[in-house]
C-alpha atoms as a PDB file:
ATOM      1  CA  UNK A   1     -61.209  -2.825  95.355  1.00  0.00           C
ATOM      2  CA  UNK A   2     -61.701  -5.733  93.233  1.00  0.00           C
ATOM      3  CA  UNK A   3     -65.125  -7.190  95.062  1.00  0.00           C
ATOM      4  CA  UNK A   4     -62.956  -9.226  97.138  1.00  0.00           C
ATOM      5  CA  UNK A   5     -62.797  -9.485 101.444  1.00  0.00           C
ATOM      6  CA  UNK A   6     -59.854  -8.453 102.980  1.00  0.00           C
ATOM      7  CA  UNK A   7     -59.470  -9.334 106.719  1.00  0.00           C
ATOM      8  CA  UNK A   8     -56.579  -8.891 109.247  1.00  0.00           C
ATOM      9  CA  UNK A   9     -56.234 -11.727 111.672  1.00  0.00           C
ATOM     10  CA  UNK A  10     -54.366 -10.605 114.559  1.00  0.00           C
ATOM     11  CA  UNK A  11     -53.309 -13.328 116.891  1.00  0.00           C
ATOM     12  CA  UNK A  12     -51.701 -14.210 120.401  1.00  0.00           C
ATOM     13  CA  UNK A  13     -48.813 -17.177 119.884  1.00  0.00           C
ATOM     14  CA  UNK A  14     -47.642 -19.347 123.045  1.00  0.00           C
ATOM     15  CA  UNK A  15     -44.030 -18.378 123.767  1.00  0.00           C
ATOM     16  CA  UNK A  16     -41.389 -19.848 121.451  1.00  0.00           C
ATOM     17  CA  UNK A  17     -44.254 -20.997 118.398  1.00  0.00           C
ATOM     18  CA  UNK A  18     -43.657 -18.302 116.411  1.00  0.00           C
ATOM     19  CA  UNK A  19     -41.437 -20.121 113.180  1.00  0.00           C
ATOM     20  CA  UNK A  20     -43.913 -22.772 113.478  1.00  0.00           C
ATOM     21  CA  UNK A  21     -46.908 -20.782 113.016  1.00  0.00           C
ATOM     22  CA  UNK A  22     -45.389 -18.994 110.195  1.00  0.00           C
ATOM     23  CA  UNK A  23     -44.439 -22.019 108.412  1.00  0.00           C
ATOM     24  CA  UNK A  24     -48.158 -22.678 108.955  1.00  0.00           C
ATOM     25  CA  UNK A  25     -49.540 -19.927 107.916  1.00  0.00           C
ATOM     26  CA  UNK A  26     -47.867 -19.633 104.978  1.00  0.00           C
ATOM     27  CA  UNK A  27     -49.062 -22.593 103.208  1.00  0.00           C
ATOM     28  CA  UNK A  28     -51.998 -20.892 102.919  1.00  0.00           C
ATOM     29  CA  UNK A  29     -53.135 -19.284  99.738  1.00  0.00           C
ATOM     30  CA  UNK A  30     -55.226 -16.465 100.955  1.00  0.00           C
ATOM     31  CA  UNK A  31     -52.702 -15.164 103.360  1.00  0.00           C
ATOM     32  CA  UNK A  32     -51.424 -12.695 101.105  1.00  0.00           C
ATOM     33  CA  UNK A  33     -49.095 -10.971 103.805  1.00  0.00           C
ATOM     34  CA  UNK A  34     -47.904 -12.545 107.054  1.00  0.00           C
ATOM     35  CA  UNK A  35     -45.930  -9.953 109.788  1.00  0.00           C
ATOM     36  CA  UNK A  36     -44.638 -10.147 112.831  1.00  0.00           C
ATOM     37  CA  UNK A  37     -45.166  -7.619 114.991  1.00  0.00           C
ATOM     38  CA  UNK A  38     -44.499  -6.222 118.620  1.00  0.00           C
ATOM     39  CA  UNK A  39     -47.040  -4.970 121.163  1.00  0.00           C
ATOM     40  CA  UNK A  40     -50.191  -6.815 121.698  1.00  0.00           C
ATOM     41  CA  UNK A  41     -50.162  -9.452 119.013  1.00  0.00           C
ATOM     42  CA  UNK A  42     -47.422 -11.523 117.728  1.00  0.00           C
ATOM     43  CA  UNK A  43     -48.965 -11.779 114.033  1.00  0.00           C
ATOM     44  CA  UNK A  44     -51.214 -10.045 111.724  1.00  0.00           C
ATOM     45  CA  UNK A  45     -51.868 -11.942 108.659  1.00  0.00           C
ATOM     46  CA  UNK A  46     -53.843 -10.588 105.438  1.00  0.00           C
ATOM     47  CA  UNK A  47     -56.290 -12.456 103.753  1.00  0.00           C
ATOM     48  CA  UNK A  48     -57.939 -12.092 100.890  1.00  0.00           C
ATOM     49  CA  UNK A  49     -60.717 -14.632  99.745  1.00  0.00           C
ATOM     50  CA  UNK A  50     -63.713 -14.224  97.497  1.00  0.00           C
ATOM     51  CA  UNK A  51     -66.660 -13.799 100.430  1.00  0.00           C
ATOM     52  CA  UNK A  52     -67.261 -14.194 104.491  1.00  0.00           C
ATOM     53  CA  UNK A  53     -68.481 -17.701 103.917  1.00  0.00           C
ATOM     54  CA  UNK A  54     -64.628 -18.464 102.553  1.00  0.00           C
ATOM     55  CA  UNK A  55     -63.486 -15.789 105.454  1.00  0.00           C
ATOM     56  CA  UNK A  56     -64.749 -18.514 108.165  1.00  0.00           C
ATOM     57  CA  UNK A  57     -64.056 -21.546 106.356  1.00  0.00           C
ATOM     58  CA  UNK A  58     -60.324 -20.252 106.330  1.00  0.00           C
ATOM     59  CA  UNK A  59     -59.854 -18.965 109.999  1.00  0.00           C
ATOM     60  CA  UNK A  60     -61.922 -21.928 111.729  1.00  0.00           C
ATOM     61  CA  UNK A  61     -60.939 -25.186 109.552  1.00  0.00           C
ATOM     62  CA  UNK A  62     -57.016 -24.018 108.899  1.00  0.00           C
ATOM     63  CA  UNK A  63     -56.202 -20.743 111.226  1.00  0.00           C
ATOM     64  CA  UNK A  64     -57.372 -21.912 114.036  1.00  0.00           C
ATOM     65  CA  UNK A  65     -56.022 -25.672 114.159  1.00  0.00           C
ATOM     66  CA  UNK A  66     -52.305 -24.472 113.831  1.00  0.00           C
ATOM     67  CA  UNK A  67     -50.480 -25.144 117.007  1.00  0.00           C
ATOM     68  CA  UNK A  68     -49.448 -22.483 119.463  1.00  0.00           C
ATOM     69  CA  UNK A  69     -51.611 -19.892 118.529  1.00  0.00           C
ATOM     70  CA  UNK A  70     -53.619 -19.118 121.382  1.00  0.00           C
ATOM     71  CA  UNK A  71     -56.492 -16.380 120.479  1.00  0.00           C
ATOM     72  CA  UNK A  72     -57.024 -14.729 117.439  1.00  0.00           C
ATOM     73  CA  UNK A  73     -59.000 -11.420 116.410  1.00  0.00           C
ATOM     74  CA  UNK A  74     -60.526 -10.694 112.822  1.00  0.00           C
ATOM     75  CA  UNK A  75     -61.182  -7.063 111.462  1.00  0.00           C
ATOM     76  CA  UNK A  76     -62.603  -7.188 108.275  1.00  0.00           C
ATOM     77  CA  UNK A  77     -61.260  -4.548 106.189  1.00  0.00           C
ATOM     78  CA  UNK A  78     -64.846  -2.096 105.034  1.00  0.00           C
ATOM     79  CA  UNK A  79     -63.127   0.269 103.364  1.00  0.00           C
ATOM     80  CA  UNK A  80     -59.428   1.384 101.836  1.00  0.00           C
ATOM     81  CA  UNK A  81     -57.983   4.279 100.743  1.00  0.00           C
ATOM     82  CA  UNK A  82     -54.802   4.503  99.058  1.00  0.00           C
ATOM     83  CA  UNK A  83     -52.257   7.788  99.446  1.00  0.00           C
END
């Protein structure tokens, strides 16, 4: 790994918010992949930023001011290893 964080943010949306969040969320630089999935949360987003202090700067002053997402959960990546 290059010395960088990696977190997924998985979050709850209110019903019918999901194109807006996404249109949101992709106007951000560090989310370097944005999904939709099923099951218990409607997004997991990838970022990637240069240390935790940038990690909480992103989720609390951008992530978590876009409209209709209700909760969020962040699991910093500790390790990865590739196939």
């Amino acid at each position: 790994m290059s010395g960088k964080v990696l977190a997924y943010i998985l979050m709850d949306l209110e019903l019918g918010k999901t194109d807006d969040v996404l249109a949101a969320l992709r106007k951000i630089d560090e989310a370097t992949t944005v999904a939709v999935t099923t099951g218990s949360y409607d997004i997991v987003v990838l970022l990637e930023v240069n240390n935790l202090e940038e990690l909480y700067e992103i989720t609390v002053q951008k992530i978590h001011k876009i409209p209709g997402i209700k909760e969020t959960q962040t699991a910093v990546v500790e390790k990865i290893m590739r196939a």
